[in-house]
C-alpha atoms as a PDB file:
ATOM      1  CA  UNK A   1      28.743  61.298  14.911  1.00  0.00           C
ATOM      2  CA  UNK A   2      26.557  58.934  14.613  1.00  0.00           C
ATOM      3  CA  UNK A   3      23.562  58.057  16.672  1.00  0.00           C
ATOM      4  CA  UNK A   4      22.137  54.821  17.033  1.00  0.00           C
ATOM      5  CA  UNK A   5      19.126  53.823  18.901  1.00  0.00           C
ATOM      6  CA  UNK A   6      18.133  50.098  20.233  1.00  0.00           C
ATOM      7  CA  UNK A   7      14.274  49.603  21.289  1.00  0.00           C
ATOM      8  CA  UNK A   8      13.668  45.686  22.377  1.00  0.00           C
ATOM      9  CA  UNK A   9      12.105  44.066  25.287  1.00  0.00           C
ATOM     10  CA  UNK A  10      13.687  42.653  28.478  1.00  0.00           C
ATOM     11  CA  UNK A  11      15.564  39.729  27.545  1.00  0.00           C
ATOM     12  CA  UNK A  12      15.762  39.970  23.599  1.00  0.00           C
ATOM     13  CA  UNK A  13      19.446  40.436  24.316  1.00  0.00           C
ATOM     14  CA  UNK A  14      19.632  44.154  23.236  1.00  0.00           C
ATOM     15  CA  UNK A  15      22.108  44.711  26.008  1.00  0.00           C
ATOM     16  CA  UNK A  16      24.534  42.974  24.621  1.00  0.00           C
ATOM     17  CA  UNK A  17      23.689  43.899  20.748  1.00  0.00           C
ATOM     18  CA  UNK A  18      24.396  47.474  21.699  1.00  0.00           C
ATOM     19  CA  UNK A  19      27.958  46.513  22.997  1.00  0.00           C
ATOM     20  CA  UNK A  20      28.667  44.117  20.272  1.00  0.00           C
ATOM     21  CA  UNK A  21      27.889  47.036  17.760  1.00  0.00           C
ATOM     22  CA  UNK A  22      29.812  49.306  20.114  1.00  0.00           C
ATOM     23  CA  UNK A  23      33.270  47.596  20.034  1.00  0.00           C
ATOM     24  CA  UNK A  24      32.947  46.970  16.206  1.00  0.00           C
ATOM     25  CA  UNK A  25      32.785  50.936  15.718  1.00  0.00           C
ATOM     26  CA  UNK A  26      36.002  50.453  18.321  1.00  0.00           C
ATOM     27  CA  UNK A  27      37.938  48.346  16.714  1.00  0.00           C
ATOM     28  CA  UNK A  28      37.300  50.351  13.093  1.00  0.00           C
ATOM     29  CA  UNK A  29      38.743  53.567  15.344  1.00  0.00           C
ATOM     30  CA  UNK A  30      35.945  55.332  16.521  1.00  0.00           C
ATOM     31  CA  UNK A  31      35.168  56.164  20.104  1.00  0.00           C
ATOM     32  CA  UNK A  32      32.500  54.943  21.099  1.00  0.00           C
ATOM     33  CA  UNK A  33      29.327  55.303  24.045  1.00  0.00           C
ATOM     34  CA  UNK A  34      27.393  52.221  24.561  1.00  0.00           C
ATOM     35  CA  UNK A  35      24.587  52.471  27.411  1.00  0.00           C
ATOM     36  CA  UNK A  36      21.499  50.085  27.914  1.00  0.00           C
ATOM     37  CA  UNK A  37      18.757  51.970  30.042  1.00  0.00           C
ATOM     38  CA  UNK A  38      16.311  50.198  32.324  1.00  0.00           C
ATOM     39  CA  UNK A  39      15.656  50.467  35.803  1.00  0.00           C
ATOM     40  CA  UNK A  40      13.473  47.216  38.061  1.00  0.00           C
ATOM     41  CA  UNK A  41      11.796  45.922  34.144  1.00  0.00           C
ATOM     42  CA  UNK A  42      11.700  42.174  34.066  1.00  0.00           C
ATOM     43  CA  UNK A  43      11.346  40.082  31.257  1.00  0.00           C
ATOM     44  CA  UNK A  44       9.253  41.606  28.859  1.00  0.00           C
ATOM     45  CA  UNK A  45       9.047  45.499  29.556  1.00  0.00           C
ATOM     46  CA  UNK A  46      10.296  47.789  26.746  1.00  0.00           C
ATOM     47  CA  UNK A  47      13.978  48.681  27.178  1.00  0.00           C
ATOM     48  CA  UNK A  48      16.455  50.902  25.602  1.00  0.00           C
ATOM     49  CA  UNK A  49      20.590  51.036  24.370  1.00  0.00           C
ATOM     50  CA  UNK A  50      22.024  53.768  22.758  1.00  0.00           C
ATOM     51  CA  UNK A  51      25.231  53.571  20.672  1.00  0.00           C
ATOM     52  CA  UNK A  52      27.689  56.942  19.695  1.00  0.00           C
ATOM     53  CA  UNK A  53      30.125  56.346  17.527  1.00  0.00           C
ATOM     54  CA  UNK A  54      32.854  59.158  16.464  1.00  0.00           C
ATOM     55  CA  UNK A  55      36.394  60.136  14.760  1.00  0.00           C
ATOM     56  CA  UNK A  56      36.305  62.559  17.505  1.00  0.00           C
ATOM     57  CA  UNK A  57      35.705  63.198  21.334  1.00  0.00           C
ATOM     58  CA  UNK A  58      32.386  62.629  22.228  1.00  0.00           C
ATOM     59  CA  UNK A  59      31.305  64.829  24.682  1.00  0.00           C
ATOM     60  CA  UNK A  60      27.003  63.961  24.448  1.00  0.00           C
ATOM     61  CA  UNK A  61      25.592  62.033  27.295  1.00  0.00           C
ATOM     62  CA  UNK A  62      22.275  60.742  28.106  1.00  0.00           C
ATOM     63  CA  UNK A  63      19.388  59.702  26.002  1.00  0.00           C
ATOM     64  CA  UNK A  64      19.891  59.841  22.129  1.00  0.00           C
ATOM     65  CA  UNK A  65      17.089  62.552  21.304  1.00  0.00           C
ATOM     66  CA  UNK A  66      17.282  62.223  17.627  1.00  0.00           C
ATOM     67  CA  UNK A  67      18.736  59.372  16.640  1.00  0.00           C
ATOM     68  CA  UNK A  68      20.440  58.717  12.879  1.00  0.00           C
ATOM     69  CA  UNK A  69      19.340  54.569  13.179  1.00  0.00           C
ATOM     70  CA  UNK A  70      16.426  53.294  15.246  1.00  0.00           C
ATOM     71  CA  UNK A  71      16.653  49.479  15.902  1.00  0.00           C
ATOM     72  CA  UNK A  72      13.605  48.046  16.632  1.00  0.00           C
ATOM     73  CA  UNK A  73      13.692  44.131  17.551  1.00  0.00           C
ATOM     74  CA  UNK A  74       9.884  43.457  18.499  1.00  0.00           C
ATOM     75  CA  UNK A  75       7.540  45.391  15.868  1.00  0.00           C
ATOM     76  CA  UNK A  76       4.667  45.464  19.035  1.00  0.00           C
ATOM     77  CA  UNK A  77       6.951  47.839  20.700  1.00  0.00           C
ATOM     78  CA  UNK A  78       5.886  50.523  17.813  1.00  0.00           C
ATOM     79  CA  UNK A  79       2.386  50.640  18.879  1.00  0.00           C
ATOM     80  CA  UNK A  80       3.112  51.745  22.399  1.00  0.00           C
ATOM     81  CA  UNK A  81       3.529  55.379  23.313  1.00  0.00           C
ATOM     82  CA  UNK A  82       5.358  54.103  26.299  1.00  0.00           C
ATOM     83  CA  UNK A  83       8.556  52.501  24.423  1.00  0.00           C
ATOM     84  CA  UNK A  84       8.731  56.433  22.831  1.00  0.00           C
ATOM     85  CA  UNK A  85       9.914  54.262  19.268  1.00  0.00           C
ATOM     86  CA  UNK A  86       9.372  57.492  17.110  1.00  0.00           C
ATOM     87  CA  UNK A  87      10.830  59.990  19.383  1.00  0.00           C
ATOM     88  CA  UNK A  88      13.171  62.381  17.411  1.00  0.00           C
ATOM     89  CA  UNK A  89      12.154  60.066  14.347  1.00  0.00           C
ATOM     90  CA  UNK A  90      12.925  62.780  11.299  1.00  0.00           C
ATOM     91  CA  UNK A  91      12.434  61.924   7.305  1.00  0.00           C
ATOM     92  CA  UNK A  92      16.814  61.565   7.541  1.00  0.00           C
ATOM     93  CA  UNK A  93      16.505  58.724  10.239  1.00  0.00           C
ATOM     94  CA  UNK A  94      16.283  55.129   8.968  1.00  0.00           C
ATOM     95  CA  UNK A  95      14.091  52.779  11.189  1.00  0.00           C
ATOM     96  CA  UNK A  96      14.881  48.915  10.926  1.00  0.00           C
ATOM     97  CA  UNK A  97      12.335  46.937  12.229  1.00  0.00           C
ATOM     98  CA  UNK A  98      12.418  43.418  13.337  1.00  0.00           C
ATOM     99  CA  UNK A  99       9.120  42.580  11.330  1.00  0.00           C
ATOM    100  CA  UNK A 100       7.024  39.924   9.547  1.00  0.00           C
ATOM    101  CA  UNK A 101       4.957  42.633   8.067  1.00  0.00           C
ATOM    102  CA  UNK A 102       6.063  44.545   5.131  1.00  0.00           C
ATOM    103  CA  UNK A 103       8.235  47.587   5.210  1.00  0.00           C
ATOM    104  CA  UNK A 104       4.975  49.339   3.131  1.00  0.00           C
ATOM    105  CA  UNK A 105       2.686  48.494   5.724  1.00  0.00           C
ATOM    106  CA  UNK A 106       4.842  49.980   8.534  1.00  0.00           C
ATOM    107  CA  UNK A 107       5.740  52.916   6.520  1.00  0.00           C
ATOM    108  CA  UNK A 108       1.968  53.393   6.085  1.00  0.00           C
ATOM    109  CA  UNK A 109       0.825  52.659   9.471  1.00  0.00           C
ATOM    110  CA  UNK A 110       3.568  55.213  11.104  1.00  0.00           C
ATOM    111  CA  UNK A 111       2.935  57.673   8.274  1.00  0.00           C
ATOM    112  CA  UNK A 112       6.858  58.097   8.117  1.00  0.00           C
ATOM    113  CA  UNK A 113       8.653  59.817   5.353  1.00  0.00           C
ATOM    114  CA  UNK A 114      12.281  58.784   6.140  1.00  0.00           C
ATOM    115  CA  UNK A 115      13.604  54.980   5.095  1.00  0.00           C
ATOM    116  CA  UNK A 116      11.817  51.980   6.533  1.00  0.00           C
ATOM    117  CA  UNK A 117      13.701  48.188   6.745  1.00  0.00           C
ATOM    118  CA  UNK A 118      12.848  45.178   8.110  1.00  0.00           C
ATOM    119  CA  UNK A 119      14.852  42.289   8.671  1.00  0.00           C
ATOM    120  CA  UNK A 120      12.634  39.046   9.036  1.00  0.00           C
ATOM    121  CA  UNK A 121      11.859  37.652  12.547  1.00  0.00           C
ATOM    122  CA  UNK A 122      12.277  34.025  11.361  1.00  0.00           C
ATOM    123  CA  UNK A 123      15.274  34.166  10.393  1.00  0.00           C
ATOM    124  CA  UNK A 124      17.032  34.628  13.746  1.00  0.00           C
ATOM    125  CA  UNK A 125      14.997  33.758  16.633  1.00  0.00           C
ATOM    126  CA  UNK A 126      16.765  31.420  18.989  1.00  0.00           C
ATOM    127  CA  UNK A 127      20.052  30.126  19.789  1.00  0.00           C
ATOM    128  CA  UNK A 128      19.756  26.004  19.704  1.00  0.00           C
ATOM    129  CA  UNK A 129      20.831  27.098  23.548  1.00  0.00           C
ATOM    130  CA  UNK A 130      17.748  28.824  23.699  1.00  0.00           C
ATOM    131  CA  UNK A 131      19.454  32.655  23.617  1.00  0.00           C
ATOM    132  CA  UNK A 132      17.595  35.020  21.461  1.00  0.00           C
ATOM    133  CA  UNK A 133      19.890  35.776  18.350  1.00  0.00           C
ATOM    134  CA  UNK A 134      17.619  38.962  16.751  1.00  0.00           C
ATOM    135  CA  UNK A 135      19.629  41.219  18.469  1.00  0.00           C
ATOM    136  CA  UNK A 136      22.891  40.018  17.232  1.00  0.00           C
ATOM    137  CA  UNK A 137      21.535  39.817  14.022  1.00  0.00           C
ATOM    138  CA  UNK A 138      20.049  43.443  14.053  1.00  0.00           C
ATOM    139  CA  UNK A 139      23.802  44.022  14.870  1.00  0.00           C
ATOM    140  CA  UNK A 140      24.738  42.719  11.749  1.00  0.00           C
ATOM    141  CA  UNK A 141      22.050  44.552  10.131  1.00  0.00           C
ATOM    142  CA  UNK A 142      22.926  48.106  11.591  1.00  0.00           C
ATOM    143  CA  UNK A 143      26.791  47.449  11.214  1.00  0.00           C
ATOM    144  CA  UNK A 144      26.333  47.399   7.142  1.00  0.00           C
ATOM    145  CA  UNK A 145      24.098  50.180   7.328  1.00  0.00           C
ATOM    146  CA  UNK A 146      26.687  52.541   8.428  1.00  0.00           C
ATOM    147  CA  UNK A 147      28.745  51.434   6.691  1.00  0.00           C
ATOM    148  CA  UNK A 148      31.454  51.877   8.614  1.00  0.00           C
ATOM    149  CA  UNK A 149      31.960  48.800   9.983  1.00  0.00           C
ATOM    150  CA  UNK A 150      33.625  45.667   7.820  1.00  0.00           C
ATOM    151  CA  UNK A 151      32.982  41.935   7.991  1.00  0.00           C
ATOM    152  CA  UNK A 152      36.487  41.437  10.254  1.00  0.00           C
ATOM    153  CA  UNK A 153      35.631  43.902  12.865  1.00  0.00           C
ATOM    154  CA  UNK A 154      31.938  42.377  13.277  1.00  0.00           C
ATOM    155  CA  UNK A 155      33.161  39.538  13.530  1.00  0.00           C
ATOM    156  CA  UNK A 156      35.971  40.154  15.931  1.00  0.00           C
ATOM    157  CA  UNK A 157      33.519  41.837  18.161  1.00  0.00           C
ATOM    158  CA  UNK A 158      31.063  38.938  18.462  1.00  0.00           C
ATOM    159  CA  UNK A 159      34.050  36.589  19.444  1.00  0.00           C
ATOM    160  CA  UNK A 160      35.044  39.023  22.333  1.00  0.00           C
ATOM    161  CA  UNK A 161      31.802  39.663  23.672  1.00  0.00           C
ATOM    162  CA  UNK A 162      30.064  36.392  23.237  1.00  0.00           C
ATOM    163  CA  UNK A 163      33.274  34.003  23.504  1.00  0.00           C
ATOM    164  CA  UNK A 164      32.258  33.071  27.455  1.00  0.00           C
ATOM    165  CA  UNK A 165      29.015  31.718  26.449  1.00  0.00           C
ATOM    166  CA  UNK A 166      30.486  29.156  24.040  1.00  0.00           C
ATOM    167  CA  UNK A 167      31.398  28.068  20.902  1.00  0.00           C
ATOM    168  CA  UNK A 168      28.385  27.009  19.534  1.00  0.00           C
ATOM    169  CA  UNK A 169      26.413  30.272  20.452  1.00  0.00           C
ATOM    170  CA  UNK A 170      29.357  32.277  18.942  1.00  0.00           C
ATOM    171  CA  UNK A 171      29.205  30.258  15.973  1.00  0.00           C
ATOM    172  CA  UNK A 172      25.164  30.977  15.955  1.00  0.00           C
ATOM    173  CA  UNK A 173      25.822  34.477  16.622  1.00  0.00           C
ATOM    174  CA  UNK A 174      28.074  34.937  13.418  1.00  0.00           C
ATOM    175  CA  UNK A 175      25.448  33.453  11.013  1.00  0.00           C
ATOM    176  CA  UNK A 176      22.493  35.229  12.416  1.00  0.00           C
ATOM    177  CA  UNK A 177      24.514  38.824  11.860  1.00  0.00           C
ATOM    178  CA  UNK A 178      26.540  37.695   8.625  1.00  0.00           C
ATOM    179  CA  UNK A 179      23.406  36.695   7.246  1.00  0.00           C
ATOM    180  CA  UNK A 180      21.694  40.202   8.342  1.00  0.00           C
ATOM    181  CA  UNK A 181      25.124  42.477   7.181  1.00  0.00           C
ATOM    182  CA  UNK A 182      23.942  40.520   3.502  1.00  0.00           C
ATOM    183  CA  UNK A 183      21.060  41.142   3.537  1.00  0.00           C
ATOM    184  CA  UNK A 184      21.513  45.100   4.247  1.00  0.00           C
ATOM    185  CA  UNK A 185      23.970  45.464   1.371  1.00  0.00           C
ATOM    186  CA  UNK A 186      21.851  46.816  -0.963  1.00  0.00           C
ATOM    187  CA  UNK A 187      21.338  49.900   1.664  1.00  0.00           C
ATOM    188  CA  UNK A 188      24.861  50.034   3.013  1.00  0.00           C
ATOM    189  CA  UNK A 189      26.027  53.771   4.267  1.00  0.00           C
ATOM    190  CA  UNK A 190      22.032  54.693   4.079  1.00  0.00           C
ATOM    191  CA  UNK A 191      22.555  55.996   7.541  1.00  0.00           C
ATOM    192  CA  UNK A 192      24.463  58.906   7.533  1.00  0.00           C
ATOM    193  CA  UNK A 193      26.373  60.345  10.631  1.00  0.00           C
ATOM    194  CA  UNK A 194      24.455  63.830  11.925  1.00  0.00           C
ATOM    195  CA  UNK A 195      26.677  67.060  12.782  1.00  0.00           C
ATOM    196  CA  UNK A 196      27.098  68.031  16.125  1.00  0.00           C
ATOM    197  CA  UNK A 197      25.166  71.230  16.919  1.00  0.00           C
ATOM    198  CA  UNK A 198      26.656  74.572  17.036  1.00  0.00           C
ATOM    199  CA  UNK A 199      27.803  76.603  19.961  1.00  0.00           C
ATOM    200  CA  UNK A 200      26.416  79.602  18.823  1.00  0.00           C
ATOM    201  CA  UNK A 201      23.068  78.666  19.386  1.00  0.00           C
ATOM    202  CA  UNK A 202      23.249  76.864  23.124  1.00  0.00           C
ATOM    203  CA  UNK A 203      21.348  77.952  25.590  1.00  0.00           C
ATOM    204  CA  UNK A 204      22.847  77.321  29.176  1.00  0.00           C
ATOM    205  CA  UNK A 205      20.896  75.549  31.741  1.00  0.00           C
ATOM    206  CA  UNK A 206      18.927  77.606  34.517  1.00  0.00           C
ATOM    207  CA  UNK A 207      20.071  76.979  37.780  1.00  0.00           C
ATOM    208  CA  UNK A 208      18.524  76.584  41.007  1.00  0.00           C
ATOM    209  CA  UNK A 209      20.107  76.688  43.974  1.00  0.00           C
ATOM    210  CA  UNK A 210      18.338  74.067  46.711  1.00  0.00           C
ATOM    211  CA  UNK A 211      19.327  74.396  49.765  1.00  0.00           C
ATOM    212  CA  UNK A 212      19.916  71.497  52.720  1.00  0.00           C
ATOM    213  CA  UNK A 213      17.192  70.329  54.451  1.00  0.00           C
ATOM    214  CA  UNK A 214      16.320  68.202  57.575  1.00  0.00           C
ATOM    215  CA  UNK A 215      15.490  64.519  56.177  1.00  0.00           C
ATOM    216  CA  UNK A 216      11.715  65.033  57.405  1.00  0.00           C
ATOM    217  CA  UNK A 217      11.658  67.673  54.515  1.00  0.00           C
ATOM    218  CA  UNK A 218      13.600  66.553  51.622  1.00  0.00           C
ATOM    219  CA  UNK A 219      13.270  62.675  51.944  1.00  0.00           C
ATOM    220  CA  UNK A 220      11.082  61.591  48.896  1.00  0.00           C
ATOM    221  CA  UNK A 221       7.434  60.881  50.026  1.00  0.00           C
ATOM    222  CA  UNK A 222       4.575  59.219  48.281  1.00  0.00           C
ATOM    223  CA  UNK A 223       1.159  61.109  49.535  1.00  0.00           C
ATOM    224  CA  UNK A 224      -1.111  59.338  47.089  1.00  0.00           C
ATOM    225  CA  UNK A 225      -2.257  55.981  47.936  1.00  0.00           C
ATOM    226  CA  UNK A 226      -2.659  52.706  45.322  1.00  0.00           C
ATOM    227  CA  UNK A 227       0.088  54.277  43.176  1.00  0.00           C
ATOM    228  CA  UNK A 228       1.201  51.183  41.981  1.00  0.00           C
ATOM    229  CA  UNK A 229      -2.087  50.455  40.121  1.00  0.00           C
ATOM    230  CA  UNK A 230      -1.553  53.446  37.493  1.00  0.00           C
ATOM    231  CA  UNK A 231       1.385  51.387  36.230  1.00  0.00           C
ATOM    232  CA  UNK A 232      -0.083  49.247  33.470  1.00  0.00           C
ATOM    233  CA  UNK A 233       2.087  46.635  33.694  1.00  0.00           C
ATOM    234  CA  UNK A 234       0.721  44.424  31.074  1.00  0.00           C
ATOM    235  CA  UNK A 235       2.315  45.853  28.618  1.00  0.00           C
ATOM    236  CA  UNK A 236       5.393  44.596  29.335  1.00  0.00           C
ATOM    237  CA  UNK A 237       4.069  41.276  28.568  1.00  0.00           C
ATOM    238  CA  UNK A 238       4.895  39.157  25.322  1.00  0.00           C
ATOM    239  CA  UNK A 239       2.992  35.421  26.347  1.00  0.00           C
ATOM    240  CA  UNK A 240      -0.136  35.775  27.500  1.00  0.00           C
ATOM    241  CA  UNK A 241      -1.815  33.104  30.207  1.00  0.00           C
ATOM    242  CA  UNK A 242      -5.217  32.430  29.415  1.00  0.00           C
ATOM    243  CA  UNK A 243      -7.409  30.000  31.765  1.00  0.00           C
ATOM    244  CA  UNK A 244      -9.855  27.217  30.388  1.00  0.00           C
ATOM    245  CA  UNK A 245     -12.763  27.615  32.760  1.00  0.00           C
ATOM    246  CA  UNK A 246     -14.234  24.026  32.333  1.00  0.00           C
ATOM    247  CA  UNK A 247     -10.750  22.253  32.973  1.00  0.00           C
ATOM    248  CA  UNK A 248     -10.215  24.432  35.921  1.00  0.00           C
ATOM    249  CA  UNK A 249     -10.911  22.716  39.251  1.00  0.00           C
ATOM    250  CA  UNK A 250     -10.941  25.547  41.672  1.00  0.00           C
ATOM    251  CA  UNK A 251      -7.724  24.298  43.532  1.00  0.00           C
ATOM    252  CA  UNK A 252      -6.592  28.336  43.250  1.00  0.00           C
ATOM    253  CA  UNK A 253      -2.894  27.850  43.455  1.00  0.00           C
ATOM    254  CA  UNK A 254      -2.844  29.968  40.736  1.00  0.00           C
ATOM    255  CA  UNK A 255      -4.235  33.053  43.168  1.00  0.00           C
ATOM    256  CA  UNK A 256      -1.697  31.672  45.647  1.00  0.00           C
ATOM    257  CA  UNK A 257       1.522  31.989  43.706  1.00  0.00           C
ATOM    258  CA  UNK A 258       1.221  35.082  40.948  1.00  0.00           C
ATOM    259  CA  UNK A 259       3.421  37.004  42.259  1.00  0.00           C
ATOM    260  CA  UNK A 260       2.148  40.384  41.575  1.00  0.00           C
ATOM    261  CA  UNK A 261      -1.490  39.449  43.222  1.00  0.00           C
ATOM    262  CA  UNK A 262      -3.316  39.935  39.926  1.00  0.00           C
ATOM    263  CA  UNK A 263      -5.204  37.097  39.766  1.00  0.00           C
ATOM    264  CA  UNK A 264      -8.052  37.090  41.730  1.00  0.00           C
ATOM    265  CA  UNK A 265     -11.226  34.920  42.609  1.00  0.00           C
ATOM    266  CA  UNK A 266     -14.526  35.225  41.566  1.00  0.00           C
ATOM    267  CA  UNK A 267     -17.634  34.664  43.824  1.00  0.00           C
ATOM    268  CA  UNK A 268     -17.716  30.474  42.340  1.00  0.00           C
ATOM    269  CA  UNK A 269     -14.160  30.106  43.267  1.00  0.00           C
ATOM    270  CA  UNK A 270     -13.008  30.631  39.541  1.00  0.00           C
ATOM    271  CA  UNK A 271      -9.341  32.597  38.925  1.00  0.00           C
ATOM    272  CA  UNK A 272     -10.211  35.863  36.888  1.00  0.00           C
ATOM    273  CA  UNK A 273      -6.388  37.454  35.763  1.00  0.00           C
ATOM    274  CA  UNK A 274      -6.211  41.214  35.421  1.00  0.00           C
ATOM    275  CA  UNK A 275      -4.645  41.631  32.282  1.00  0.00           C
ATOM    276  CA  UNK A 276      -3.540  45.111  32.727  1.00  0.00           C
ATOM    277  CA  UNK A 277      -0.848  44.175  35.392  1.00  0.00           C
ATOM    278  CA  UNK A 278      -0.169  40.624  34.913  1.00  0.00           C
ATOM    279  CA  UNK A 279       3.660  41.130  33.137  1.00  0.00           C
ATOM    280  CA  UNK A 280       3.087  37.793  31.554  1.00  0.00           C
ATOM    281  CA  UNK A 281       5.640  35.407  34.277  1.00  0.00           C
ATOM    282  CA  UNK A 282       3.790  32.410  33.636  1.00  0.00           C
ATOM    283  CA  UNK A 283       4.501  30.704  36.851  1.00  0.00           C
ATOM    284  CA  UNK A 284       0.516  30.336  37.264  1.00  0.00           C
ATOM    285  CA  UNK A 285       1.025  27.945  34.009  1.00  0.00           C
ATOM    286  CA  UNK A 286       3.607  26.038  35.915  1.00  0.00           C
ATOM    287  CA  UNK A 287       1.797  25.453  38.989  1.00  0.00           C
ATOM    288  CA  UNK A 288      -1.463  24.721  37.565  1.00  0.00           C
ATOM    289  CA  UNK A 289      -2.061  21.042  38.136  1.00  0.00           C
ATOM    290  CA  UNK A 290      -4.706  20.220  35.567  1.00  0.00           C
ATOM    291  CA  UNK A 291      -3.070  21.880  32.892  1.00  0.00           C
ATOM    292  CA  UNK A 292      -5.919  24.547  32.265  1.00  0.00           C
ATOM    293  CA  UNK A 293      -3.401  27.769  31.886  1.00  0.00           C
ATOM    294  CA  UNK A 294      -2.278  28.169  28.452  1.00  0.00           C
ATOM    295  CA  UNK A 295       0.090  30.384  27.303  1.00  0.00           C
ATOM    296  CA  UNK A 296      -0.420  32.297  23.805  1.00  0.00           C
ATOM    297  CA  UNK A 297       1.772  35.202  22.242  1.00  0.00           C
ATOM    298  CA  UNK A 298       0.542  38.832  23.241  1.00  0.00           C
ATOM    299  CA  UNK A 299       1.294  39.681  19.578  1.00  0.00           C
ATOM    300  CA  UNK A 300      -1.919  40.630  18.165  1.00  0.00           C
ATOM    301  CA  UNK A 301      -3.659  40.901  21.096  1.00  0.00           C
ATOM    302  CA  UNK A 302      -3.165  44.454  22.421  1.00  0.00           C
ATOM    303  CA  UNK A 303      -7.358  44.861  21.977  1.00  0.00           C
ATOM    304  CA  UNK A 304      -7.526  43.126  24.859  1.00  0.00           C
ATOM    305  CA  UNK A 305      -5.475  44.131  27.353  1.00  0.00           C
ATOM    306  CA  UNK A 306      -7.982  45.650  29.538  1.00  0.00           C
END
């Protein structure tokens, strides 16, 4: 079987990669699982799709523990513990990595023994319809990989899953992962499909019985207070808004509209953002009348998140 495993940020358009790469390994004969995983993330926060592809009945469910292909579409997602990128990451598993760096630098950095790819962020960023096309393009990528899929059934798959949004993003779509399955050639079948575990050696599950209770007892109850402060939701951001004191003029409609409160005032009147919550919305840029919010890419930045 094999086990492929997407890692991208909210609205890199891994959701639909994984089902694009799904119905390819359909329409070569294989049956196929494709799941996305997030929960309340907006724009930004790490996310996750999982793709099982098989000759036979799959019968796994759930998250892909150790994965034969690791996709990763935004290379900042590897330096957070949170997106769980190396998880089940063994020397067999090949890890392609949306990247401008080198595939020796990464290698390095991770200290990884297994095979390390990138494919070039440049080369696939944006739709001229403003749609992100590194996820179709990773598609392409992970489709010559295995080796299992041909240029026809990649192909085919794009046109049924991407065929409502329009011609020209289809015909985007198809040069961004044609251009990707090319570029992978050199490396095609380098991921290998992993046998499924024995019987002999499963352990069943313990069970627990829990018995009814009244409401009062078994509702879910938060006892803590300011929970929602131990959620460092700045990491989910990828643009950064940064505030030019001396153009500011104190107006604070900034403070008025973030909608996550974390941008505060000081004791002059001046906005002061809390970087380790603010997801990176932006809508402080839009309502700032004298233009003093800029917006610059998180990339680079994660020394200063705090």
């Amino acid at each position: 079987m094999y086990r492929i495993r997407f890692h991208a940020r909210g609205g890199q358009g891994i959701k639909t990669a994984s089902r694009i790469l799904g119905t390819a390994f359909f329409l070569e004969g294989y049956e196929v699982q494709d799941s996305p995983r997030y929960g309340a993330e907006r724009r930004g926060a790490p996310i996750f799709a999982y793709v099982r592809a098989s000759k036979k009945i799959i019968n796994e469910r759930g998250i892909i523990n150790k994965p034969d292909l690791v996709i990763v579409t935004d290379d900042s997602l590897l330096l957070l513990p949170i997106a769980g990128v190396l998880l089940g990451v063994t020397e067999r598993t090949v890890l392609l990595i949306a990247t401008d760096e080198t595939t020796e630098v990464w290698k390095k950095r991770l200290n990884l023994q297994g095979l390390v790819l990138s494919i070039s962020t440049q080369a696939a960023v944006e739709s001229h319809a403003g749609l992100p096309l590194l996820g179709v393009a990773c598609v392409g990528a992970a489709a010559q990989l295995a080796g299992a899929i041909s240029k026809s059934a990649l192909e085919e798959a794009i046109h049924e899953q991407l065929q409502p949004l329009g011609k020209v993003i289809v015909e985007e779509s198809l040069a961004a992962a044609m251009a990707a399955y090319d570029q992978m050639e050199p490396y095609a079948r380098c991921t290998t499909e992993r046998e499924d575990p024995s019987a002999d050696s499963y352990e069943s599950p313990h069970w627990i019985d829990l018995p009814f209770e009244d409401a009062r007892t078994s509702a879910p109850y938060i006892h803590a207070a300011a929970t929602t402060f131990n959620v460092k939701t700045g990491v989910w951001r990828t643009m950064r808004p940064v505030i030019d004191l001396k153009q500011c003029n104190r107006c604070a409609l900034c403070h008025i509209y973030c909608p996550d409160g974390v941008i505060s005032l000081d004791a002059k009147g001046y906005p002061q953002i809390d970087y380790q919550h603010c997801k990176g919305c932006l809508i402080c840029l839009l309502q700032c009348p004298t233009h003093a919010i800029d917006a610059i890419p998180e990339h680079g930045q994660e020394g200063e998140i705090s």
